[in-house]
C-alpha atoms as a PDB file:
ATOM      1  CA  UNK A   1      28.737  30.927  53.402  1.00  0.00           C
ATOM      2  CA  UNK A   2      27.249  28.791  55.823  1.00  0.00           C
ATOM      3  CA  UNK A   3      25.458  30.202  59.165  1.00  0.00           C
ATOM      4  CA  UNK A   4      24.185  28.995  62.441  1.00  0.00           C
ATOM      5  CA  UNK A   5      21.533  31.806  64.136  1.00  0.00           C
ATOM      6  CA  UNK A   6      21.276  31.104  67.835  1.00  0.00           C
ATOM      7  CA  UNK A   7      17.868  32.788  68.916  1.00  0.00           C
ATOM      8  CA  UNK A   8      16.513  33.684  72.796  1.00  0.00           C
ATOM      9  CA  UNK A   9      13.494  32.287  72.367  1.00  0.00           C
ATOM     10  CA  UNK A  10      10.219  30.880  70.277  1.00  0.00           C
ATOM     11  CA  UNK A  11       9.146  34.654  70.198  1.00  0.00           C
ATOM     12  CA  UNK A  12      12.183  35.516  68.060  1.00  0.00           C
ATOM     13  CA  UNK A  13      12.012  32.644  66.108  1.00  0.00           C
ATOM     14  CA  UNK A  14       8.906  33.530  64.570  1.00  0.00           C
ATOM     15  CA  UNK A  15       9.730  37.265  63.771  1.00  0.00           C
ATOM     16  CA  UNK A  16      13.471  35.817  62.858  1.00  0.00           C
ATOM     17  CA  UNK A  17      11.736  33.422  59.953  1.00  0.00           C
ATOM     18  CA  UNK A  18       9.202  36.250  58.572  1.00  0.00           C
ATOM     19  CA  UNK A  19      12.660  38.167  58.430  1.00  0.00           C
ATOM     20  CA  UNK A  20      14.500  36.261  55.055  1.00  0.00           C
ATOM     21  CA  UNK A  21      17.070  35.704  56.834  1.00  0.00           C
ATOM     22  CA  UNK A  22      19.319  32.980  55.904  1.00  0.00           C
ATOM     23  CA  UNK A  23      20.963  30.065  57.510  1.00  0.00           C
ATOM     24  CA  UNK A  24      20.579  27.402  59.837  1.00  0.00           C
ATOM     25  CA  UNK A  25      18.426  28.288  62.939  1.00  0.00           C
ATOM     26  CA  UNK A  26      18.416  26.929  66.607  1.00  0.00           C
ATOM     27  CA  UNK A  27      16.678  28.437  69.553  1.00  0.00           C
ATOM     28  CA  UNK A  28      18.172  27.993  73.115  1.00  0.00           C
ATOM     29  CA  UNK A  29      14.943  28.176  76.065  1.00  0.00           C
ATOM     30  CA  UNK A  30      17.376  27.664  79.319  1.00  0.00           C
ATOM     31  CA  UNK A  31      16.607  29.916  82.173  1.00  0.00           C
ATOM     32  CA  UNK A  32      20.236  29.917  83.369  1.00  0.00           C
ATOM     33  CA  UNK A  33      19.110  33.214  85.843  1.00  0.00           C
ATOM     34  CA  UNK A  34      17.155  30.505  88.143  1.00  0.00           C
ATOM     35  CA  UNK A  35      18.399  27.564  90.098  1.00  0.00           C
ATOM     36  CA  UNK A  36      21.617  26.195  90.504  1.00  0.00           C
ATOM     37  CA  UNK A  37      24.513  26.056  87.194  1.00  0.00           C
ATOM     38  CA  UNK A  38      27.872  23.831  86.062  1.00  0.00           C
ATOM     39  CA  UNK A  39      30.253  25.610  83.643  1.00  0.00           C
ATOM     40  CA  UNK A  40      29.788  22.987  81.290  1.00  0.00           C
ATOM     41  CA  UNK A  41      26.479  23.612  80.095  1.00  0.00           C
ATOM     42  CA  UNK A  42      26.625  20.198  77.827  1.00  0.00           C
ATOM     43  CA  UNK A  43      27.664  17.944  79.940  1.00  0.00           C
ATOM     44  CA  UNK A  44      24.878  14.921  81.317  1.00  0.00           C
ATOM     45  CA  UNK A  45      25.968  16.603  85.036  1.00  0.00           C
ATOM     46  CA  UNK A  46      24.361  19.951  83.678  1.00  0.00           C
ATOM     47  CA  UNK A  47      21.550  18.183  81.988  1.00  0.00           C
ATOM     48  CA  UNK A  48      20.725  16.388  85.065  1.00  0.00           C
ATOM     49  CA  UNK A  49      21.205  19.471  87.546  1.00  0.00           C
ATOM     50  CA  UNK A  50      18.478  21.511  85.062  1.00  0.00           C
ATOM     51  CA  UNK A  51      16.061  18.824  84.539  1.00  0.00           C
ATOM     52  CA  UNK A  52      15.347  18.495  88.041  1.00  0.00           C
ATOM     53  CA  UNK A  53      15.364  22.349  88.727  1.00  0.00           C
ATOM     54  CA  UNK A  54      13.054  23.096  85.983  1.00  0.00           C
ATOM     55  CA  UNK A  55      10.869  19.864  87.005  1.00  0.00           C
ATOM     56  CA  UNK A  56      10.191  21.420  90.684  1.00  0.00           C
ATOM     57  CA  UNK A  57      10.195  25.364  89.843  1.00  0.00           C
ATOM     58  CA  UNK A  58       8.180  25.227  86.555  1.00  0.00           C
ATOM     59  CA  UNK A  59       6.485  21.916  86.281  1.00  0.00           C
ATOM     60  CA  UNK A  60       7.961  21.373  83.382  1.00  0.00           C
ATOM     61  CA  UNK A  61       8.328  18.044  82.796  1.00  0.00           C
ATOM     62  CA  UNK A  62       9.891  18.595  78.721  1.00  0.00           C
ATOM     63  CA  UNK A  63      13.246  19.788  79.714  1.00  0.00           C
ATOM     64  CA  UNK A  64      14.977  17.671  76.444  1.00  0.00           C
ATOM     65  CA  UNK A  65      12.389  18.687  74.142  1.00  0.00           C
ATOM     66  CA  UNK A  66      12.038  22.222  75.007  1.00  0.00           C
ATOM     67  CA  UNK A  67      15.777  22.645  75.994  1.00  0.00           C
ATOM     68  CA  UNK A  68      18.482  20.180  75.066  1.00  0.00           C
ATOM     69  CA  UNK A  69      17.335  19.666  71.842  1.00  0.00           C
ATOM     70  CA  UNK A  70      20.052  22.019  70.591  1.00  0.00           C
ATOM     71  CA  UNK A  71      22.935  19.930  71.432  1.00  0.00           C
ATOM     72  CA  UNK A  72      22.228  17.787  68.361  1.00  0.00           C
ATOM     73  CA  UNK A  73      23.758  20.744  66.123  1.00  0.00           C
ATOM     74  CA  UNK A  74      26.094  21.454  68.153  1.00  0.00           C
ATOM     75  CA  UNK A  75      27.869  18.410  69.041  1.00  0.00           C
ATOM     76  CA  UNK A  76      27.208  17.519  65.422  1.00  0.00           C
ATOM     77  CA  UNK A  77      30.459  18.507  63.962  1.00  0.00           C
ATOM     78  CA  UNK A  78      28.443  20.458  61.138  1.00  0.00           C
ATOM     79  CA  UNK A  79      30.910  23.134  60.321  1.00  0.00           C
ATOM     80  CA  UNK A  80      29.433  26.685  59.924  1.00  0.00           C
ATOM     81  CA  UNK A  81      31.342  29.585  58.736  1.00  0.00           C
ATOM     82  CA  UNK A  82      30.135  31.665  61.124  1.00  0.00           C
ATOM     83  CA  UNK A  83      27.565  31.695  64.495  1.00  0.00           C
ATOM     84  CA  UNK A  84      25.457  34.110  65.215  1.00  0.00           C
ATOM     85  CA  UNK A  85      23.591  34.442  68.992  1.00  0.00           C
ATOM     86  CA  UNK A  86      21.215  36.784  68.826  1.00  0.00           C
ATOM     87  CA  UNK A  87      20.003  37.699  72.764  1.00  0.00           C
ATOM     88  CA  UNK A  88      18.608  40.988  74.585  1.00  0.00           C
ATOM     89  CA  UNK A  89      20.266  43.435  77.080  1.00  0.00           C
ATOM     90  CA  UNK A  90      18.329  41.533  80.375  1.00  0.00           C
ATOM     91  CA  UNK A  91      19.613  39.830  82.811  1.00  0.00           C
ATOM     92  CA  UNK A  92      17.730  36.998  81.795  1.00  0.00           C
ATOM     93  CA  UNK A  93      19.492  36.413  78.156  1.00  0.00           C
ATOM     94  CA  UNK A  94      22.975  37.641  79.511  1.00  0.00           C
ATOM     95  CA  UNK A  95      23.389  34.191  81.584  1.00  0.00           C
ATOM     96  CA  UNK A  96      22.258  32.347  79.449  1.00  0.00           C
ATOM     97  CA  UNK A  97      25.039  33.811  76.319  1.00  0.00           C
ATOM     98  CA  UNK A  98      27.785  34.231  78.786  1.00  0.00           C
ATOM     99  CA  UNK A  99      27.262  30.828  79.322  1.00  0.00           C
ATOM    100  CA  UNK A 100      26.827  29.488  75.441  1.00  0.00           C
ATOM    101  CA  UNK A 101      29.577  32.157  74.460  1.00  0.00           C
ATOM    102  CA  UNK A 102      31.789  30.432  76.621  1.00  0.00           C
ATOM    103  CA  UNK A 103      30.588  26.987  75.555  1.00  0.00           C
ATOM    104  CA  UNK A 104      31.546  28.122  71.544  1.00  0.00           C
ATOM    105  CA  UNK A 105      34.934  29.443  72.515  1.00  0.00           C
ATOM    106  CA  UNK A 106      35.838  26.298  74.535  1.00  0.00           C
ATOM    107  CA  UNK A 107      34.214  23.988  71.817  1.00  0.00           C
ATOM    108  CA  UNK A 108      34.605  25.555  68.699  1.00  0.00           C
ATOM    109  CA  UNK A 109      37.547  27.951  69.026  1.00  0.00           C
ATOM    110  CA  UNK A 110      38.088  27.960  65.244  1.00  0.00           C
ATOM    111  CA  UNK A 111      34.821  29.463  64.464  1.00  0.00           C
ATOM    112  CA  UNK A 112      33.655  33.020  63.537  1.00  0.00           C
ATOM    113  CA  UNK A 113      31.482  34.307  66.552  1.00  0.00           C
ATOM    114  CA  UNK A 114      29.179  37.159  66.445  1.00  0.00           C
ATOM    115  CA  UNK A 115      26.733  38.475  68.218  1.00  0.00           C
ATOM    116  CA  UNK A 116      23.659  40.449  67.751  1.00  0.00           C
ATOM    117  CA  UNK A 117      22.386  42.109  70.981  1.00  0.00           C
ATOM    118  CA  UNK A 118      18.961  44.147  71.317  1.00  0.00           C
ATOM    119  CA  UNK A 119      18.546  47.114  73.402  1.00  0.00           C
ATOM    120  CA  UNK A 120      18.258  50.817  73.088  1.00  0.00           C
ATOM    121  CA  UNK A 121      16.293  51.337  69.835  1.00  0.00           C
ATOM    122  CA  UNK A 122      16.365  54.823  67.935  1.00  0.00           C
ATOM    123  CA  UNK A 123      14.187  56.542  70.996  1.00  0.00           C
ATOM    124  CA  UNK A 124      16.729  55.063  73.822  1.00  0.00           C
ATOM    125  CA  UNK A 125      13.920  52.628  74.543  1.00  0.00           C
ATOM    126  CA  UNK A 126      15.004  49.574  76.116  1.00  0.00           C
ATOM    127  CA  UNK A 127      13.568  46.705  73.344  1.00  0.00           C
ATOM    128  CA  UNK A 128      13.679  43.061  73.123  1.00  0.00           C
ATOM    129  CA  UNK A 129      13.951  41.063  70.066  1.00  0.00           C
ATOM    130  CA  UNK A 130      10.073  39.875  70.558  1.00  0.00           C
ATOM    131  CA  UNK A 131       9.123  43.526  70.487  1.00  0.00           C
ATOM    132  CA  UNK A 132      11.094  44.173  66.737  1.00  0.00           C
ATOM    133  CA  UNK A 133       9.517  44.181  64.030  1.00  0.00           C
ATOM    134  CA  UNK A 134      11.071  41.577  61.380  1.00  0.00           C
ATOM    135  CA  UNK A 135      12.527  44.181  59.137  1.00  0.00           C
ATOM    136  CA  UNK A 136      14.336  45.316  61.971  1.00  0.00           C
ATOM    137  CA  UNK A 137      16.332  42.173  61.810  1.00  0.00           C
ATOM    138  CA  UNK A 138      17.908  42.765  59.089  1.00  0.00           C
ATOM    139  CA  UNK A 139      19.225  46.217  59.743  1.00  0.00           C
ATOM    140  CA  UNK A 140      20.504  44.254  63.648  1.00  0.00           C
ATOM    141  CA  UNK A 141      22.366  41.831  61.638  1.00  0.00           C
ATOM    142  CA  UNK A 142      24.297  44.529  59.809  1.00  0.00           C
ATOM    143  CA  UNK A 143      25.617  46.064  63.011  1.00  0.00           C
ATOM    144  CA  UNK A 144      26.462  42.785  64.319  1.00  0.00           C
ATOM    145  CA  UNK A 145      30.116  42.475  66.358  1.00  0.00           C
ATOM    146  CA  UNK A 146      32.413  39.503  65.728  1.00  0.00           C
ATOM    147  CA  UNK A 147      33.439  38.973  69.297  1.00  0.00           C
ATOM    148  CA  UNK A 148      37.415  39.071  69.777  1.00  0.00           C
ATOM    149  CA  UNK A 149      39.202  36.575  71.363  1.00  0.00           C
ATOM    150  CA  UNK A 150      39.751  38.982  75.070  1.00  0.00           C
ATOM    151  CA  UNK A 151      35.898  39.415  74.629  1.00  0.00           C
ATOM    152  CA  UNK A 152      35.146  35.720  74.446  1.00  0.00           C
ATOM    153  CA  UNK A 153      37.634  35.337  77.323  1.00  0.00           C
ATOM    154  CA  UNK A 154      34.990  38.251  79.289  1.00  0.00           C
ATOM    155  CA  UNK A 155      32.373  36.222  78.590  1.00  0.00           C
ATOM    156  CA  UNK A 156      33.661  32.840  79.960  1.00  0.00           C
ATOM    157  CA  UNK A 157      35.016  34.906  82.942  1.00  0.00           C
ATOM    158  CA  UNK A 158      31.522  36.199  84.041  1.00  0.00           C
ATOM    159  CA  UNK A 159      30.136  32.713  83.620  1.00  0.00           C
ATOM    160  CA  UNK A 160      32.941  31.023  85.856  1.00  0.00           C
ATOM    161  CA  UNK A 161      32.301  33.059  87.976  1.00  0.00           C
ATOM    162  CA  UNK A 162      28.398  32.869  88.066  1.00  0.00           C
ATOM    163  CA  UNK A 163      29.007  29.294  88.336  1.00  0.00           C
ATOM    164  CA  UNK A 164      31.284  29.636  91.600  1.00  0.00           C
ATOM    165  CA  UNK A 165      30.446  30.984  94.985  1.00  0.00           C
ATOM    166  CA  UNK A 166      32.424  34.646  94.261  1.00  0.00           C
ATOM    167  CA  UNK A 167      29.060  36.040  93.117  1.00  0.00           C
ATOM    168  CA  UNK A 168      30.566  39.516  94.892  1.00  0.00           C
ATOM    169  CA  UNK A 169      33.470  39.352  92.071  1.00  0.00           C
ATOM    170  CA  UNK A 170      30.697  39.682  89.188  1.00  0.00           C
ATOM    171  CA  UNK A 171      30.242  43.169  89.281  1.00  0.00           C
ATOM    172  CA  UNK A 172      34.599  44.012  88.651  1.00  0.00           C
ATOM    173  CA  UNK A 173      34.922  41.800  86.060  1.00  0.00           C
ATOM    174  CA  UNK A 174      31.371  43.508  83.932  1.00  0.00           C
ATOM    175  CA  UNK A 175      32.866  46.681  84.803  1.00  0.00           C
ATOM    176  CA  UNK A 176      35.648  45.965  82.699  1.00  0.00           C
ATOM    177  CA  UNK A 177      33.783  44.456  79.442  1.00  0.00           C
ATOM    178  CA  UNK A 178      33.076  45.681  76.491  1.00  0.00           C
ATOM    179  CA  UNK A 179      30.356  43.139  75.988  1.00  0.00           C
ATOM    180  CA  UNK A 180      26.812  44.952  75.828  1.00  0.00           C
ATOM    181  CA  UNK A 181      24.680  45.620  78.716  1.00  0.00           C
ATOM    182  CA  UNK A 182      26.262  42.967  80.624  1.00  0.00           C
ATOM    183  CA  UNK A 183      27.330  44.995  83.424  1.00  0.00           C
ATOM    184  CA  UNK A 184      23.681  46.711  83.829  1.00  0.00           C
ATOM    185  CA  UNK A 185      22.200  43.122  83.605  1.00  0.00           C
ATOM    186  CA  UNK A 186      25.137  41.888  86.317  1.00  0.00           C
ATOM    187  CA  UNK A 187      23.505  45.083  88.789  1.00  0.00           C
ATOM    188  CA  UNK A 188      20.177  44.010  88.633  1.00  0.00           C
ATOM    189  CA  UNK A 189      21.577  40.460  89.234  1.00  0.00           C
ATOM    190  CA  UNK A 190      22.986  41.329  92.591  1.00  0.00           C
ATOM    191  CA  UNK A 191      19.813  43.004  93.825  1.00  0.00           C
ATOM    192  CA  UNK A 192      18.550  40.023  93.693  1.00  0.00           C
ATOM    193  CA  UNK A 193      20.173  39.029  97.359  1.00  0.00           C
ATOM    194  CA  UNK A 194      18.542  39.603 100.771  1.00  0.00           C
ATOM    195  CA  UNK A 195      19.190  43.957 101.329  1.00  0.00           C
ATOM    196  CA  UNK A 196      21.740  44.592 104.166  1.00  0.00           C
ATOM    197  CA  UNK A 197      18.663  47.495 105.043  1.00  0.00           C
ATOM    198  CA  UNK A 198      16.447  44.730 105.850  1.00  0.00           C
ATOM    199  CA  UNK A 199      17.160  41.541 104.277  1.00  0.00           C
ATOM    200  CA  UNK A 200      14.619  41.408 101.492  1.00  0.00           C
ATOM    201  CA  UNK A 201      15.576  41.261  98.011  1.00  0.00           C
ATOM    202  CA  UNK A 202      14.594  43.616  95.239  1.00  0.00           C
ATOM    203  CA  UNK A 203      11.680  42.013  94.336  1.00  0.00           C
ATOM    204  CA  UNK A 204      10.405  41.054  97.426  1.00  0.00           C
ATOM    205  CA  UNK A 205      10.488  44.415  98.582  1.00  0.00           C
ATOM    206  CA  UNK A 206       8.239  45.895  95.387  1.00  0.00           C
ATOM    207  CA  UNK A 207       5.763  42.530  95.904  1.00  0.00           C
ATOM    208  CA  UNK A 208       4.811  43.526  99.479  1.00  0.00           C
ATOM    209  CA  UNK A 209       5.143  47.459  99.308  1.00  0.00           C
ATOM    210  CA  UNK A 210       2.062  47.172  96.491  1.00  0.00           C
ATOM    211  CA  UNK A 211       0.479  44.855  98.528  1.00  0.00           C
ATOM    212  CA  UNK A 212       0.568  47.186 101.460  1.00  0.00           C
ATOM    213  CA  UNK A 213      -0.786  49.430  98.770  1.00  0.00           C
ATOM    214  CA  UNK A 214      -3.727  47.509  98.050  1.00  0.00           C
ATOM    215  CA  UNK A 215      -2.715  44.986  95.135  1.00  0.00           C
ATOM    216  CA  UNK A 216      -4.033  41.938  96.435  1.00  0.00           C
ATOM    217  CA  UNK A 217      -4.258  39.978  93.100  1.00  0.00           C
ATOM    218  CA  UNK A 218      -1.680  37.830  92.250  1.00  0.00           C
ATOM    219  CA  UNK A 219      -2.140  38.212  88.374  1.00  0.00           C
ATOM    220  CA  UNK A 220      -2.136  42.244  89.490  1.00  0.00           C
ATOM    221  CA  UNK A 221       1.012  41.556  90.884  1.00  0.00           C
ATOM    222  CA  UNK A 222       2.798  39.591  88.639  1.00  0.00           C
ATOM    223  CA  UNK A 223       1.704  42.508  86.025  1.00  0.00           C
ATOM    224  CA  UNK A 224       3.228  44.967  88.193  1.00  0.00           C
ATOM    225  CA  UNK A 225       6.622  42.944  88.381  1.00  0.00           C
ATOM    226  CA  UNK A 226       6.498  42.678  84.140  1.00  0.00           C
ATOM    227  CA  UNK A 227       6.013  46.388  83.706  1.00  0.00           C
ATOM    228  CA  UNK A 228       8.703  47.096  86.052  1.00  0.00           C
ATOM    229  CA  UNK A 229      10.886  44.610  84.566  1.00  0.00           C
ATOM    230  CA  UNK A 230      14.044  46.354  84.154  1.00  0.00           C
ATOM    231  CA  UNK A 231      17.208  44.528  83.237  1.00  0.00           C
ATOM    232  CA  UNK A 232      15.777  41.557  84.511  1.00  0.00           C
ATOM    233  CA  UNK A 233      13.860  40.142  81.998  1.00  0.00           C
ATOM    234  CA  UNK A 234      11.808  37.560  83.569  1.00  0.00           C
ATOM    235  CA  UNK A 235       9.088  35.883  82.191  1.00  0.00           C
ATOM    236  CA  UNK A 236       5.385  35.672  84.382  1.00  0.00           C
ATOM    237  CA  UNK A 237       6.154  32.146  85.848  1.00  0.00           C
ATOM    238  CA  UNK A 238       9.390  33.724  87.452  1.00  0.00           C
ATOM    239  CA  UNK A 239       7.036  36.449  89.282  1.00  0.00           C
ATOM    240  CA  UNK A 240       4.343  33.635  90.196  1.00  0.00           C
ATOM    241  CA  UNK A 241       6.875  31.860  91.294  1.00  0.00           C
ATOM    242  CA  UNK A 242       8.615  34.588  93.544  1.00  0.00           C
ATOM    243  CA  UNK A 243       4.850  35.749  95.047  1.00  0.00           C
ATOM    244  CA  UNK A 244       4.586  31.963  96.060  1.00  0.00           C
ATOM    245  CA  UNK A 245       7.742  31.918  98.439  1.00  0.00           C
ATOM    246  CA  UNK A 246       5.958  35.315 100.116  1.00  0.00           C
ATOM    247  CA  UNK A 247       2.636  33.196 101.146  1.00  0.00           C
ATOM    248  CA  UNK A 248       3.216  33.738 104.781  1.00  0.00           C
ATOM    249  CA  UNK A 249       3.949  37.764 104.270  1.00  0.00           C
ATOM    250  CA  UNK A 250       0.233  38.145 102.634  1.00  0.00           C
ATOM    251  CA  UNK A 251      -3.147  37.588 103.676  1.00  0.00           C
ATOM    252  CA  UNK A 252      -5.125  36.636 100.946  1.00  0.00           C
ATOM    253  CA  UNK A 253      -8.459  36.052 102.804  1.00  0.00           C
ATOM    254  CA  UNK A 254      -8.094  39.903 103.772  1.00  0.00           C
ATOM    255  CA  UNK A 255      -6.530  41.438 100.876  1.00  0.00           C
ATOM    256  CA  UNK A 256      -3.205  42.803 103.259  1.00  0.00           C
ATOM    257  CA  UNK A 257       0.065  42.059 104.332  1.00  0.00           C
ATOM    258  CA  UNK A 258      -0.107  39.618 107.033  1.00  0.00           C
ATOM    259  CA  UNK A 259       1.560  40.262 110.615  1.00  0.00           C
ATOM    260  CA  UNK A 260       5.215  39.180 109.431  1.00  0.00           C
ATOM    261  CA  UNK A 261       4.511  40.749 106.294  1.00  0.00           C
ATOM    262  CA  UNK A 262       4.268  44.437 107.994  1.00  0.00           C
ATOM    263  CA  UNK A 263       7.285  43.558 110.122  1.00  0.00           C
ATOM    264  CA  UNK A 264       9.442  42.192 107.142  1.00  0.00           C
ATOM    265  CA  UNK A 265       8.377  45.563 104.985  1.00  0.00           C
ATOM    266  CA  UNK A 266       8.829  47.594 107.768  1.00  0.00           C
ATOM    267  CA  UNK A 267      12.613  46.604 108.303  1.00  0.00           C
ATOM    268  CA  UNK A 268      11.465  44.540 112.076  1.00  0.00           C
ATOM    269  CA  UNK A 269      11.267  40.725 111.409  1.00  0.00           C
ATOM    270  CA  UNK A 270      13.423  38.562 112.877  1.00  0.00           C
ATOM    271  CA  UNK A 271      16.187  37.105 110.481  1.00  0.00           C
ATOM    272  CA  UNK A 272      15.184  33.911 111.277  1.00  0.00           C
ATOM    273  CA  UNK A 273      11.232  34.369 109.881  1.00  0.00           C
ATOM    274  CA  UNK A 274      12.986  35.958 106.617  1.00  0.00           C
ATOM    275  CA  UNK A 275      12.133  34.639 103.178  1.00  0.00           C
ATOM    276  CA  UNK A 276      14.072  30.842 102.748  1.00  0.00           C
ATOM    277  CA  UNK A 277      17.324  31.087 100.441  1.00  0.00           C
ATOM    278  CA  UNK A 278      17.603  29.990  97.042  1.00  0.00           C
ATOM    279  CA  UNK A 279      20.541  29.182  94.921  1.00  0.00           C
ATOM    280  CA  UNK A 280      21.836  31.359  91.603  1.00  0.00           C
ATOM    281  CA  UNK A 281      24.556  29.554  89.852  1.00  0.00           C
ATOM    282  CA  UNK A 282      26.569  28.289  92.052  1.00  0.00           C
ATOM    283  CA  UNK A 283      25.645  30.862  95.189  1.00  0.00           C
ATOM    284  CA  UNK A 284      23.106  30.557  97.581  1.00  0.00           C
ATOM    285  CA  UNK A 285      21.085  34.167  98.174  1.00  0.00           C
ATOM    286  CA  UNK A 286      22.249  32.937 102.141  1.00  0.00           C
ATOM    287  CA  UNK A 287      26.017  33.775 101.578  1.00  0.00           C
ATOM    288  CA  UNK A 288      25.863  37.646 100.677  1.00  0.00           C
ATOM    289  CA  UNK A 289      23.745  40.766 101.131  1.00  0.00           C
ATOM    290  CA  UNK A 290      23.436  43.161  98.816  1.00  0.00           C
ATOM    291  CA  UNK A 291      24.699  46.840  99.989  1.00  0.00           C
ATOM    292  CA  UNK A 292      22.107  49.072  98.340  1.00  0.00           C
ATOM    293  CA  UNK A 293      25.072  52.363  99.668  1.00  0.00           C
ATOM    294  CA  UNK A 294      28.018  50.680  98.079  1.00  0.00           C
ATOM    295  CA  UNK A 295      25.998  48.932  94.897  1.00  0.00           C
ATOM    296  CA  UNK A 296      27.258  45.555  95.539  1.00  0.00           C
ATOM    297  CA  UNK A 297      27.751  42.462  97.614  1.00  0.00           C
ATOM    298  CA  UNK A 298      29.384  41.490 100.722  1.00  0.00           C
ATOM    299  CA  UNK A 299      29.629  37.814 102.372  1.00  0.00           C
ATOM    300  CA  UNK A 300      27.509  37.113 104.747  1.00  0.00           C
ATOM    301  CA  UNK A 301      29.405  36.601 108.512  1.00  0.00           C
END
């Protein structure tokens, strides 16, 4: 029986080959949680879209080396008896296997697809796959779930849909999935929009709060932001980069939050002087706010 292992990540690739497992063996490195998204995550309009997202946010200049490389076994035509994505309960991995989950089904609607998703471990600790141990792979393979056809259909729903502008629809269609830690992941996701309480995000809010607090290092910061990680699941570029659009709300020089940092934290600033909007899938962080009462997000008048 032939197999085809999608991994997360490098990380997991290493622990996935000291494993034994068997079969063929890609790894997927998109970051489909930043910048703007098409549906069709093959297509040269998608390639083109990333390459230049990834260029400017991560100076990353090896977008078909690091990234597209998988498309050669996929558009192939190799058959496999089964695939395999193996991803983590963050929001970070959910995009991104929505969106390849919905690439499979559209693609290669023949095929056996299964999935192997990390979270809770035997102590209800949240764990990724790069925390595991390689024996542990094994045992996560065995309690794999071949996806069903409505599931698939779940998946390529929340992706749409991530794709489109009805970002405040995300949140009733995880509700009803049986798909792992996607609605939890989908929660934080919608945090990630300006607050109706004062029109900073999630993040934004924790950056300048330990800032007020006295963390005046950026590495400090970006720490804070991993160990607080969540259901995100962002990597330390993601924080650098989110500490870089708050330049103006911190004064480095004096270790504090600058004048329109204390009115932004305190709930004052003016809308206009509020942190510039940036684009998730195919929504822009300008079109809803995120009611922190209700747990979700309305459009923006």
């Amino acid at each position: 029986m032939s197999s085809l292992h999608i991994l997360n990540g490098t990380a997991t690739l290493d622990l996935f080959r000291k494993s034994g497992i068997k079969g063929e063996v890609v790894v997927w490195n998109e970051i489909l949680s930043e910048g703007p998204t098409l549906v069709d995550i093959a297509s040269e309009d998608f390639r083109s879209t990333r390459q230049t997202y990834t260029a400017q946010a991560f100076m990353s200049s090896g977008y078909d080396d690091i990234v597209w490389g998988i498309w050669n076994v996929l558009n192939s035509g190799q058959p496999f008896d089964e695939i395999i994505c193996w991803y983590e309960y963050d929001l970070f991995c959910q995009v991104n296997f929505m969106a390849m989950i919905h690439w499979l089904s559209e693609n290669r609607p023949d095929g056996k697809l299964s999935i192997v998703c990390s979270g809770l471990n035997d102590s209800d600790r949240l764990v990724g796959l790069g925390e595991r141990a390689p024996d542990e792979y094994n045992s996560l393979l065995k309690q794999k779930v071949t996806l069903t056809n409505a599931q698939k259909k779940e998946a390529s729903q929340v992706w749409k849909c991530y794709c489109s502008e009805q970002h405040d629809q995300l949140l009733h269609i995880s509700q009803r999935s049986s798909l792992p830690y996607l609605h939890e992941a989908l929660a934080a996701h919608v945090r990630r929009f300006p607050w109706t309480t004062d029109g900073l995000s999630e993040h934004q809010r924790m950056i300048l709060s330990w800032v007020k607090e006295g963390v005046t290092s950026q590495r400090q910061l970006v720490g804070k932001c991993l160990r607080n990680n969540g259901y995100y699941g962002f990597g330390d570029l993601q924080y650098f980069n989110m500490i870089d659009t708050l330049d103006s709300y911190i004064d480095w020089e004096n270790e504090a939050l600058s004048e329109l940092g204390m009115e932004a934290i305190d709930g004052s600033i003016n809308p206009g002087a509020l942190p510039t909007a940036t684009t998730y899938g195919g929504a822009s962080t300008a079109s809803f706010k995120f009611d922190p009462d209700l747990k979700h997000l309305t459009p923006c008048q």
